[in-house]
N, C-alpha and C. Protein backbone atom coordinates (compact mmCIF):
# COMPACT_ATOMS: atom_id res chain seq x y z
N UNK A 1 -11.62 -12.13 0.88
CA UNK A 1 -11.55 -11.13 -0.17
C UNK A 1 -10.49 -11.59 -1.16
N UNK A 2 -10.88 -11.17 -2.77
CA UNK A 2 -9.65 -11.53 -3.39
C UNK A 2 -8.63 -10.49 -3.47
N UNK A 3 -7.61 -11.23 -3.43
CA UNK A 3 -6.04 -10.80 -3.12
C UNK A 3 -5.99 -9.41 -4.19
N UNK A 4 -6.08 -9.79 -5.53
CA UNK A 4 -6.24 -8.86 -6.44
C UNK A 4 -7.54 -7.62 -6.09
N UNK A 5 -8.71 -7.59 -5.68
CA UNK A 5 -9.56 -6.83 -5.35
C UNK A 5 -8.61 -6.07 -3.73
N UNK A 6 -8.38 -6.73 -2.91
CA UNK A 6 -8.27 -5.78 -1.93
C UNK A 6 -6.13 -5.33 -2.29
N UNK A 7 -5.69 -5.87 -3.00
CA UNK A 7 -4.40 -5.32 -3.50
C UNK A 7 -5.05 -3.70 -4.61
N UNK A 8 -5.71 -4.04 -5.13
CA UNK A 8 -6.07 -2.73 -5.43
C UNK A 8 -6.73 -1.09 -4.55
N UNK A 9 -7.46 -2.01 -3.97
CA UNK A 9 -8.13 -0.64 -2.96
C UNK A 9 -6.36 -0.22 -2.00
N UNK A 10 -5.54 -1.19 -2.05
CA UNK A 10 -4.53 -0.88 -0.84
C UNK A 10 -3.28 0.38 -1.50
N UNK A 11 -3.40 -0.46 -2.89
CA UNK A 11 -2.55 0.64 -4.50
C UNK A 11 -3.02 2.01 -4.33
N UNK A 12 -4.44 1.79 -4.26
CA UNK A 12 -4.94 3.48 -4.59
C UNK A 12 -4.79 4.24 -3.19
N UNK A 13 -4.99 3.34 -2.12
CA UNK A 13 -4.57 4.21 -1.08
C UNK A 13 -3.03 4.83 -0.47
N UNK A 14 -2.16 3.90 -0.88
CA UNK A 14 -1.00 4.32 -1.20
C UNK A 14 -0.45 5.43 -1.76
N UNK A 15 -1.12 5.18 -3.01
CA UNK A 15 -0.92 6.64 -4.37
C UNK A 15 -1.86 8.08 -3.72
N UNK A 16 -2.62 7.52 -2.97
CA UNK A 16 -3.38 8.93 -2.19
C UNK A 16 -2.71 9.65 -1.33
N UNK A 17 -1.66 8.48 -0.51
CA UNK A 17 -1.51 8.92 0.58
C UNK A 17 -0.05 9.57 0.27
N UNK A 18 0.56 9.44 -1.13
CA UNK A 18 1.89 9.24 -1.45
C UNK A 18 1.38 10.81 -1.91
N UNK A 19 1.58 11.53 -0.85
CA UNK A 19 1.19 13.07 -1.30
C UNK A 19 2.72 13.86 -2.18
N UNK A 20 3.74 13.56 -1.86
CA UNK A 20 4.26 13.91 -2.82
C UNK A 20 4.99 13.16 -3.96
N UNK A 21 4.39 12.15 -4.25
CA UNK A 21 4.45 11.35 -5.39
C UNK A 21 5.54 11.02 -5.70
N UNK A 22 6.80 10.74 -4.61
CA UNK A 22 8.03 10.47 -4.90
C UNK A 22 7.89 8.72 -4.91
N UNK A 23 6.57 7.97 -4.60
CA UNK A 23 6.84 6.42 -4.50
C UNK A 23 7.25 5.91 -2.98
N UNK A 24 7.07 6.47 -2.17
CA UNK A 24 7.44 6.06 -0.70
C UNK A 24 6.44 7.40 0.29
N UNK A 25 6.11 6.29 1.61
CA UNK A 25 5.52 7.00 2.42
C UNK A 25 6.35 7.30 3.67
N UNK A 26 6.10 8.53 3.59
CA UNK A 26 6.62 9.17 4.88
C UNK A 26 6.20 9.93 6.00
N UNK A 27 6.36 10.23 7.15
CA UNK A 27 5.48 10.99 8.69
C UNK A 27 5.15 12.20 7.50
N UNK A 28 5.68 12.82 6.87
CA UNK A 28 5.63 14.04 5.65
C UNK A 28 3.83 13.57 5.03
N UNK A 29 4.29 12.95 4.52
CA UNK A 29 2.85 12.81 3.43
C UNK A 29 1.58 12.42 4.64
N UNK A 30 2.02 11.92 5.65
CA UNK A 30 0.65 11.55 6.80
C UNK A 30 0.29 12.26 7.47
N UNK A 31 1.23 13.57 7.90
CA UNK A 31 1.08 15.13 8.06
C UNK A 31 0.38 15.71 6.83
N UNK A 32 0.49 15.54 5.60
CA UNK A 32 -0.40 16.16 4.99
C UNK A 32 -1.48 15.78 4.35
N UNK A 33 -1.29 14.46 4.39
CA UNK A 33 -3.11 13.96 3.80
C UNK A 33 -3.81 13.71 5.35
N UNK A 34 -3.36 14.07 6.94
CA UNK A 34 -4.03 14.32 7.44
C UNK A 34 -4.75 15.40 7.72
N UNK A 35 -3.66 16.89 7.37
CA UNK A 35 -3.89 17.86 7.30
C UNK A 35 -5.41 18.31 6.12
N UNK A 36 -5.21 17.75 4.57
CA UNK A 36 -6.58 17.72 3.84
C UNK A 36 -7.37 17.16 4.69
N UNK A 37 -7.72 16.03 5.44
CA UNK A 37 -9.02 15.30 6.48
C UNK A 37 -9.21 16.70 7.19
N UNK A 38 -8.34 17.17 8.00
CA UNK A 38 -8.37 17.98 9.18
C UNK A 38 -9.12 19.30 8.68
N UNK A 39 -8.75 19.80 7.32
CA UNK A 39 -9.28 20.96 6.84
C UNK A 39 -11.15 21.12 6.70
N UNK A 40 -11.53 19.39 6.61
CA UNK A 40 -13.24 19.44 6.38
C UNK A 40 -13.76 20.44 7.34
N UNK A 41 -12.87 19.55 8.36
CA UNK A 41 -13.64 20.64 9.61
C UNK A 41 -13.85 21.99 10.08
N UNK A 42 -14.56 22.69 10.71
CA UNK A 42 -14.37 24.24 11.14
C UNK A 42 -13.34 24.70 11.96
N UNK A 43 -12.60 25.10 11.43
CA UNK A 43 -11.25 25.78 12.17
C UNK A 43 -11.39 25.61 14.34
N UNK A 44 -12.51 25.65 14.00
CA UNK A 44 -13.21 25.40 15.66
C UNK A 44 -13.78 24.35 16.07
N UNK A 45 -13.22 23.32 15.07
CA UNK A 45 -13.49 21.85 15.76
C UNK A 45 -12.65 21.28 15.99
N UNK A 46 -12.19 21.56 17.33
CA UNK A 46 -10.63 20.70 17.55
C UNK A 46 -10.52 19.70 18.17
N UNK A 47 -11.66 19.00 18.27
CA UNK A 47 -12.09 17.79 18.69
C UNK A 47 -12.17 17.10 17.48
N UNK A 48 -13.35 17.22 16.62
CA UNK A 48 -13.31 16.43 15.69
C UNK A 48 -11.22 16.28 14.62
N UNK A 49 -11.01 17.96 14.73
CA UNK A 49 -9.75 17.99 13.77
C UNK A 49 -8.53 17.08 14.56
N UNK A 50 -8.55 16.70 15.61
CA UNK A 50 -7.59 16.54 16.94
C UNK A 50 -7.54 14.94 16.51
N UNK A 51 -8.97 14.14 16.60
CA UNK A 51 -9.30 12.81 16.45
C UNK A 51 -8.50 12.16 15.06
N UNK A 52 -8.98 12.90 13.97
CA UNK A 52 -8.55 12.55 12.64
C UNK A 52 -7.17 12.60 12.64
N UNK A 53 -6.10 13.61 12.94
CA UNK A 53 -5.13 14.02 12.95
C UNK A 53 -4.35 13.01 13.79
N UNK A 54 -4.81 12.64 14.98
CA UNK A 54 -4.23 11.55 15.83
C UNK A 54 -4.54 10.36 15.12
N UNK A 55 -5.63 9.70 14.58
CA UNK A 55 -5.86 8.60 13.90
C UNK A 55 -4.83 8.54 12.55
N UNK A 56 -4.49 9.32 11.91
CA UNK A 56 -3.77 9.42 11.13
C UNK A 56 -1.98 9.25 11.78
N UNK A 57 -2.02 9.58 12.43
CA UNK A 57 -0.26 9.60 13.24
C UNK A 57 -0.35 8.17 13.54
N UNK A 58 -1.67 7.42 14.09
CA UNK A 58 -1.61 6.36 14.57
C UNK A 58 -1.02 5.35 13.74
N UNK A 59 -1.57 5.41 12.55
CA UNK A 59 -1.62 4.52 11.15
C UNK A 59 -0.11 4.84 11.01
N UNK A 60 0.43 5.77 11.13
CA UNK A 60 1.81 5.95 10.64
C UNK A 60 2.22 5.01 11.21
N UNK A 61 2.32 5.12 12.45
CA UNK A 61 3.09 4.56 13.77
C UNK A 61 2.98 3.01 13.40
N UNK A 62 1.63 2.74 13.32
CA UNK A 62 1.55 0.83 12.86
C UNK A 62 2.28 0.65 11.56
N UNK A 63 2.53 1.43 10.91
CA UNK A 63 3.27 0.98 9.84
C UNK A 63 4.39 1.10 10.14
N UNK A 64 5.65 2.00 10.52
CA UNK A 64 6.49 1.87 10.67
C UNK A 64 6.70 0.76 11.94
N UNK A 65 6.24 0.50 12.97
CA UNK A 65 6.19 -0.28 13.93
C UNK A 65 6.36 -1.81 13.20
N UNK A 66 5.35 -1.88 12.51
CA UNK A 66 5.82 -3.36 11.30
C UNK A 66 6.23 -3.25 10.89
N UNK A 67 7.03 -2.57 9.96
CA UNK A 67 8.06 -2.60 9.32
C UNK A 67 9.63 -2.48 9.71
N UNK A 68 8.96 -2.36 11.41
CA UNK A 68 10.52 -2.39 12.04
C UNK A 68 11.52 -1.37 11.93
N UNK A 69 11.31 -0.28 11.58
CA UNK A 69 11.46 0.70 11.12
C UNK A 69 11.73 1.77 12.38
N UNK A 70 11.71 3.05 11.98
CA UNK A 70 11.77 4.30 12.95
C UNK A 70 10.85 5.27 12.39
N UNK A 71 10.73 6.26 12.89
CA UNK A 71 9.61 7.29 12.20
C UNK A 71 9.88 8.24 11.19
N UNK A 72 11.44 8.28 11.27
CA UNK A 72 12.15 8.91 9.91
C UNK A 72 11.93 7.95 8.46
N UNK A 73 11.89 6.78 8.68
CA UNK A 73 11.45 5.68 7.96
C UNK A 73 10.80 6.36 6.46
N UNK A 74 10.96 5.45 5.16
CA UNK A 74 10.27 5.64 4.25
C UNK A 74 9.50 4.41 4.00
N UNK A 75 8.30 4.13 3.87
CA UNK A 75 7.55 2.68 3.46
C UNK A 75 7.16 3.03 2.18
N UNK A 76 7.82 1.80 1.19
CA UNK A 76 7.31 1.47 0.08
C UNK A 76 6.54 0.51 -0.56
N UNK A 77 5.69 0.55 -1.84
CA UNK A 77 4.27 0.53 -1.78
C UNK A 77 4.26 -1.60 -1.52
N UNK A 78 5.08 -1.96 -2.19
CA UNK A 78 4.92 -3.66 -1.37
C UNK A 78 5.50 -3.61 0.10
N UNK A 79 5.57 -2.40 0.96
CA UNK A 79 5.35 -3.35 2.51
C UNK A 79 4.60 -2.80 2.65
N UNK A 80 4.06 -1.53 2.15
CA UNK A 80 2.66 -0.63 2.63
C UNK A 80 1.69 -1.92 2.47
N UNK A 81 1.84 -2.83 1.39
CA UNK A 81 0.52 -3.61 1.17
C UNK A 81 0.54 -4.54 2.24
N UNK A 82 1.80 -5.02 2.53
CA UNK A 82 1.98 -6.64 3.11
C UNK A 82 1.66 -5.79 4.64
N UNK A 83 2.07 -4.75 5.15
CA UNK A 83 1.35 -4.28 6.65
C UNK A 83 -0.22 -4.23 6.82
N UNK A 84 -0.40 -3.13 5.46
CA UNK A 84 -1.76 -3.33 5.80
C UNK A 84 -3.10 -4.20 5.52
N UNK A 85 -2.48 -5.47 5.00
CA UNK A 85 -2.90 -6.79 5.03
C UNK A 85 -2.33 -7.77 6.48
N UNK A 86 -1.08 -7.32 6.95
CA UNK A 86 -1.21 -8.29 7.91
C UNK A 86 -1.43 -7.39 9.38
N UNK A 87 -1.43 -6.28 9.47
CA UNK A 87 -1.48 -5.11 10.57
C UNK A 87 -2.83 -4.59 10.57
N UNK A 88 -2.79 -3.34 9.98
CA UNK A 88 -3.70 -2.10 9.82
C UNK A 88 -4.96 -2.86 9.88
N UNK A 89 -5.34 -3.42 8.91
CA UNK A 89 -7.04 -4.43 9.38
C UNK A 89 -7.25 -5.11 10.31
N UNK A 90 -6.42 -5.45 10.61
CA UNK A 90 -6.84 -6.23 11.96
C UNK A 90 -7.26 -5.82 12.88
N UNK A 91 -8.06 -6.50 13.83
CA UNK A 91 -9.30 -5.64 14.34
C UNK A 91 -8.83 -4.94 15.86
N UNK A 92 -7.35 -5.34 15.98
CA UNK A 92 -7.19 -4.43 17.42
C UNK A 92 -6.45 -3.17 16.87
N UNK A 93 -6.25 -3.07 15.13
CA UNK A 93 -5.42 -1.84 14.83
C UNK A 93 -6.74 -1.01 14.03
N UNK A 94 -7.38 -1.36 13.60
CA UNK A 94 -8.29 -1.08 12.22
C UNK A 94 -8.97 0.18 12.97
N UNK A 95 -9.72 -0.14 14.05
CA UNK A 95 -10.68 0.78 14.70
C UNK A 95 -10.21 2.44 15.42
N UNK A 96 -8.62 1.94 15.63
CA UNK A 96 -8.09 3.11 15.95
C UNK A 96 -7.26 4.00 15.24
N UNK A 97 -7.42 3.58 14.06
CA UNK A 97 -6.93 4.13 12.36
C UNK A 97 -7.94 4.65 11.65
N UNK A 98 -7.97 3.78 11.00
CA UNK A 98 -8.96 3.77 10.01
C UNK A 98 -10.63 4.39 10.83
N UNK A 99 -10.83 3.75 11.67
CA UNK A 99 -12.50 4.26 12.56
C UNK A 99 -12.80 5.34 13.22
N UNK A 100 -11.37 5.47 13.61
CA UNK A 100 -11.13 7.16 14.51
C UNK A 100 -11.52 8.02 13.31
N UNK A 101 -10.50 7.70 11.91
CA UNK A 101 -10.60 8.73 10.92
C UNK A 101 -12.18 9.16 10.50
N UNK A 102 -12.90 8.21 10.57
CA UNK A 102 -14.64 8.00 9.95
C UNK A 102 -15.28 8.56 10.95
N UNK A 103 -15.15 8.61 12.17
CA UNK A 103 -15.74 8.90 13.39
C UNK A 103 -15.50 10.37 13.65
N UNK A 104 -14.49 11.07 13.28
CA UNK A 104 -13.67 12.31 13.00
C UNK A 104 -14.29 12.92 12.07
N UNK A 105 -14.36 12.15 10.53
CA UNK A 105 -15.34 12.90 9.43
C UNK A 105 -16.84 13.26 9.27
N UNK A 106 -17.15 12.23 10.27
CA UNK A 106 -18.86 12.39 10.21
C UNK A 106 -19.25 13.74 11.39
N UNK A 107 -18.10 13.46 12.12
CA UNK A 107 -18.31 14.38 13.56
C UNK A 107 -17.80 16.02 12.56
N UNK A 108 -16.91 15.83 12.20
CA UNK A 108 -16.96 17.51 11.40
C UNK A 108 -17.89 17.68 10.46
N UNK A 109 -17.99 16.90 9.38
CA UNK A 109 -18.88 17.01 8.02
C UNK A 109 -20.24 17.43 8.81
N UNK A 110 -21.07 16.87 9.82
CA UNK A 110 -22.57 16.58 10.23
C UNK A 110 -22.68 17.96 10.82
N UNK A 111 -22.62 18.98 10.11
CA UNK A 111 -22.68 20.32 10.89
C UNK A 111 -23.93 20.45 11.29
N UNK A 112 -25.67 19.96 10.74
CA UNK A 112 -26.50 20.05 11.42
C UNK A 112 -26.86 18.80 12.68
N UNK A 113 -25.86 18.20 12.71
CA UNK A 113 -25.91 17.20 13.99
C UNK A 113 -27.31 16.68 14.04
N UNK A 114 -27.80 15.96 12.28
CA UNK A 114 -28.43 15.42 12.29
C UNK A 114 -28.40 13.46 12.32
N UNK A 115 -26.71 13.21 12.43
CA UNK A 115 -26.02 12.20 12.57
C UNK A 115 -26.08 11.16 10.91
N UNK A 116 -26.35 12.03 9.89
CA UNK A 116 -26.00 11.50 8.47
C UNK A 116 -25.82 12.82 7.75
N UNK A 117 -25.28 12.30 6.73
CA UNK A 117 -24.64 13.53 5.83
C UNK A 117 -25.73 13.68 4.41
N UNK A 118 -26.01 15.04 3.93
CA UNK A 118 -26.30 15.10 2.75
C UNK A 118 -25.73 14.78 1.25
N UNK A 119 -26.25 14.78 0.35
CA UNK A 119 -25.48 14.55 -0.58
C UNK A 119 -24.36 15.39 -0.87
N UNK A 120 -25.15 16.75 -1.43
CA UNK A 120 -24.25 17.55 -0.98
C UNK A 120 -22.74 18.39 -0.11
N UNK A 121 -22.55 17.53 1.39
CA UNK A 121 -21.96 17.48 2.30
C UNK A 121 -20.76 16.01 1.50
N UNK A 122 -21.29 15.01 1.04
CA UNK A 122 -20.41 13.88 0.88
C UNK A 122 -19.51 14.09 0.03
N UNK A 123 -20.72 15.11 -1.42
CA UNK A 123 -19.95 15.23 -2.44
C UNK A 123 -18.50 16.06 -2.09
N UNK A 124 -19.32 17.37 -1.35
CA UNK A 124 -18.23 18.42 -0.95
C UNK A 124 -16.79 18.13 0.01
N UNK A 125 -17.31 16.75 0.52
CA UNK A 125 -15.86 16.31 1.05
C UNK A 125 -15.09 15.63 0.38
N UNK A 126 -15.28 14.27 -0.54
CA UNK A 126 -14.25 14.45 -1.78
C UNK A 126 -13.67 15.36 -2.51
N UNK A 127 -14.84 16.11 -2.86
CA UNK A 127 -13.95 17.33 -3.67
C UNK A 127 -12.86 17.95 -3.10
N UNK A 128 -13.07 18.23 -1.44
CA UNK A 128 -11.78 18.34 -0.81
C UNK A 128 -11.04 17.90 -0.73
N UNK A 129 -11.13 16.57 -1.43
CA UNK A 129 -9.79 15.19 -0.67
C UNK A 129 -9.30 14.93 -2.28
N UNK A 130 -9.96 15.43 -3.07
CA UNK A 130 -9.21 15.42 -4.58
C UNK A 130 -9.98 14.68 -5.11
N UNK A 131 -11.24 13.67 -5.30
CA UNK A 131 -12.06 12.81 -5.52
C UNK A 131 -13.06 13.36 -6.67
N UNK A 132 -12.83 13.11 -7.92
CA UNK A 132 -14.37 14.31 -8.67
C UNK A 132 -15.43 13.82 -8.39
N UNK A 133 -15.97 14.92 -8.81
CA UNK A 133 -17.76 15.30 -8.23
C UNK A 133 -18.32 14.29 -8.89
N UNK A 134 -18.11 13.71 -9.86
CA UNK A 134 -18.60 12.51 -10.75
C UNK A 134 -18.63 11.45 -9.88
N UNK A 135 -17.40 10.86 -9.66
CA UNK A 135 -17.18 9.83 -9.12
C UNK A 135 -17.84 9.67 -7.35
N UNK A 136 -18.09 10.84 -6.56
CA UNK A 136 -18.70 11.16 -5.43
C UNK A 136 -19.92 10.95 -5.69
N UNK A 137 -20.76 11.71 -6.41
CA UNK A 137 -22.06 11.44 -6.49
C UNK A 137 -22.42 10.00 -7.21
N UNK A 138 -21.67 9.30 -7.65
CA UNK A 138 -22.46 8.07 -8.13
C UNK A 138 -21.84 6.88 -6.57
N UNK A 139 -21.01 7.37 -6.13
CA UNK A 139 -20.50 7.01 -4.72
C UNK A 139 -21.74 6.56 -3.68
N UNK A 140 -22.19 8.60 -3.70
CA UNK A 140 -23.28 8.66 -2.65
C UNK A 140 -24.32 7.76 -2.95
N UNK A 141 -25.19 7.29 -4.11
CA UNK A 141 -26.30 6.70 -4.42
C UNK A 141 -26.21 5.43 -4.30
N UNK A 142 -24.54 4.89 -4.48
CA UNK A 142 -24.68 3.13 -4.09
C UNK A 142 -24.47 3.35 -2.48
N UNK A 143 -24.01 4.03 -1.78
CA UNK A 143 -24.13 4.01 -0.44
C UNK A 143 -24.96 4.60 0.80
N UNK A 144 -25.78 5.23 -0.37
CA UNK A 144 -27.01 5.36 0.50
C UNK A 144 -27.98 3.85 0.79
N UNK A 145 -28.43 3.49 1.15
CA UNK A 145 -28.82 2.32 1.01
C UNK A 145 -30.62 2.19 1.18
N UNK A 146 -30.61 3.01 1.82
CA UNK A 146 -31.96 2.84 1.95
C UNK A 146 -33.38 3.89 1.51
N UNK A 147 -32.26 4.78 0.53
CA UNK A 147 -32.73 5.92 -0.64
C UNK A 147 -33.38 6.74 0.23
N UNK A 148 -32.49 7.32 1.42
CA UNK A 148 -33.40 8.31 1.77
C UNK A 148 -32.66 9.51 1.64
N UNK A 149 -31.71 9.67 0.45
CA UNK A 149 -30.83 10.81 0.34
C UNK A 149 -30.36 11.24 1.50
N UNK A 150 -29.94 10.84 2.51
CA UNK A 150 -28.75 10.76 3.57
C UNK A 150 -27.95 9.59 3.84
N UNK A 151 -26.90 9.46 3.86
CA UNK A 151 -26.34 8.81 4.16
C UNK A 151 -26.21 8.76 6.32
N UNK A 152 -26.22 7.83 6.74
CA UNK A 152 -26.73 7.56 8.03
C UNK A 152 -25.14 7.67 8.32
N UNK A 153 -24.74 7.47 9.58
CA UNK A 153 -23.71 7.54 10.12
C UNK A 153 -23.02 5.98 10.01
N UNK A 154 -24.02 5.14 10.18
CA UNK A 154 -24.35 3.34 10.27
C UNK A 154 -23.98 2.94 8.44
N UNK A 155 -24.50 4.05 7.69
CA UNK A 155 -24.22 3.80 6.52
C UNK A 155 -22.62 4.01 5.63
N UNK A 156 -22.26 4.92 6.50
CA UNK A 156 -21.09 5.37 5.65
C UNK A 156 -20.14 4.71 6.13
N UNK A 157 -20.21 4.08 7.79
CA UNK A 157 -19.45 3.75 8.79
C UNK A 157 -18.93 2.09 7.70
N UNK A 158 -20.76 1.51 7.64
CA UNK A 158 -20.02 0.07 6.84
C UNK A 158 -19.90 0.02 5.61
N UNK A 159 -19.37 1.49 4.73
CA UNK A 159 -19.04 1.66 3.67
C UNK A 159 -17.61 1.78 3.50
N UNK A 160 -17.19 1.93 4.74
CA UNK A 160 -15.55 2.24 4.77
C UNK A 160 -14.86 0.97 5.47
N UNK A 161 -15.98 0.46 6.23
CA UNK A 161 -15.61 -1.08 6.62
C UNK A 161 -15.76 -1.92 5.40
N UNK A 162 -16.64 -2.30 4.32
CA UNK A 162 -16.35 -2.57 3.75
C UNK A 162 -15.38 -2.34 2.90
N UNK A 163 -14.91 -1.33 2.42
CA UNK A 163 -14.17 -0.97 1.73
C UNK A 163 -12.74 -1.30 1.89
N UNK A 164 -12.45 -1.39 3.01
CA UNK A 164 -11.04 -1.96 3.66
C UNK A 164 -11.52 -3.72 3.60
N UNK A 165 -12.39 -4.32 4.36
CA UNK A 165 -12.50 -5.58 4.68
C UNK A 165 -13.19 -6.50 4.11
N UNK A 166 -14.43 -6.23 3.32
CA UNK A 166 -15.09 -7.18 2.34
C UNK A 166 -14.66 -7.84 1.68
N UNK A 167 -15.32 -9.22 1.41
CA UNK A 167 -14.63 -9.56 0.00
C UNK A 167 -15.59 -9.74 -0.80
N UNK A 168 -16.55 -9.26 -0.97
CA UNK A 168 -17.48 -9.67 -2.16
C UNK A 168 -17.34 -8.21 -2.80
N UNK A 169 -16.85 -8.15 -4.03
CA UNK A 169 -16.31 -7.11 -5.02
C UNK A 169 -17.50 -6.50 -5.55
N UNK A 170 -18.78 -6.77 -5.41
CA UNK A 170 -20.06 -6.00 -5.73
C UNK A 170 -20.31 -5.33 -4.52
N UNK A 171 -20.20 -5.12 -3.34
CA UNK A 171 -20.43 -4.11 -2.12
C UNK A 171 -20.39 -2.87 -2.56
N UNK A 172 -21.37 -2.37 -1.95
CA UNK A 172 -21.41 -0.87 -2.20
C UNK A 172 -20.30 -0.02 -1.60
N UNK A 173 -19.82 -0.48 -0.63
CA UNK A 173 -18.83 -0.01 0.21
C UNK A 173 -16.85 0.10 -0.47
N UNK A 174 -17.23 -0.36 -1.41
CA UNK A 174 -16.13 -0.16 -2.95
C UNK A 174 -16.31 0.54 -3.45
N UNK A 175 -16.86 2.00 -3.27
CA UNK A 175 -17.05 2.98 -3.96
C UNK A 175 -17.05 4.21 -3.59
N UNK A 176 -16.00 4.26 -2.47
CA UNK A 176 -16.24 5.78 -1.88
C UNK A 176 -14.83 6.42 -2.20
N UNK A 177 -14.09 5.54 -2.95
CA UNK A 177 -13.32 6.41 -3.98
C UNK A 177 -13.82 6.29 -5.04
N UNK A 178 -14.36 5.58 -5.86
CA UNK A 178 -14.77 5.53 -7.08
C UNK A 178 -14.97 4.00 -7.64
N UNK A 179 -14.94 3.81 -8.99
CA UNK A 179 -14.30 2.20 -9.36
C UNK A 179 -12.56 2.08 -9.44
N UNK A 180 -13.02 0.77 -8.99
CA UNK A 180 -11.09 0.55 -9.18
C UNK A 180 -10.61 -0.19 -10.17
N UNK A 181 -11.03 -0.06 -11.13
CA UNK A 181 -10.80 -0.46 -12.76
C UNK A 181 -9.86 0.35 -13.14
């Protein structure tokens, strides 16, 4: 992947996660942009809300853990990048971060436990996560893939794998925040 393409997807996730926009990440902001994930769900899914919420503490933990750090710790946005280029993707950390979180969203979002999401359902979970409805729905249509207006579980799964790990900058899987222009 190029350095510049996946330095960007790592910027915007930073600035997402940098919930109170002071420029540094803290257990604070991963408590609360896990808390927005946790909210998709029905107050009575504490399985699915439990998964996300722990996948999210996890990610903390690998970051401060590389950074050598403690959990009071603040990470700022060049070691956030240099961890989660030499940590967080890697494939014995990636799946229990980042995959728990996807595995967590599909399991709350899929309320008819038809194991893919509607458009509707995809759009309505950005809109929760702060994402506009614009940028979601032109999201959903490059990642549907096989135009059957659901997104599959298989589909969204290697939309977020790509999105962290690809390097070919035309993937559809670059778009479930939006463009990164």
């Amino acid at each position: 992947m190029t350095q510049d393409l996946q330095t960007k997807k790592f910027e915007y996730i930073f600035t997402w996660f940098d919930q109170n926009g002071d420029g540094w990440l803290t257990r604070d902001d991963f408590e609360k942009i896990a808390a927005l994930f946790t909210a998709l769900a029905d107050e009575n899914d504490h399985k699915n809300r439990t998964a996300m919420k722990n996948a999210f503490m996890h990610w903390w933990d690998l970051l401060v853990k590389a950074g050598e750090g403690t959990p009071g710790e603040k990470i700022g946005k060049e070691e956030f990048l240099r961890i989660m280029k030499a940590s967080i993707i890697a494939p014995e950390n990636f799946e229990n971060a980042v995959g728990r979180i996807v595995d967590g969203m599909i399991g709350a979002l899929d309320r008819d436990g038809n194991g893919s999401l509607s458009q509707e359902e995809y759009v309505r979970m950005y809109d929760a996560l702060g994402i506009p409805t614009a940028t979601s729905t032109e999201a959903f249509k490059r990642l549907d893939r096989d135009g059957s207006g659901e997104l599959s579980y298989a589909e969204f799964r290697q939309a977020i794998v790509e999105f962290y790990l690809s390097a070919d900058p035309s993937a559809p899987g670059h778009w479930p925040l939006g463009p990164l222009e």
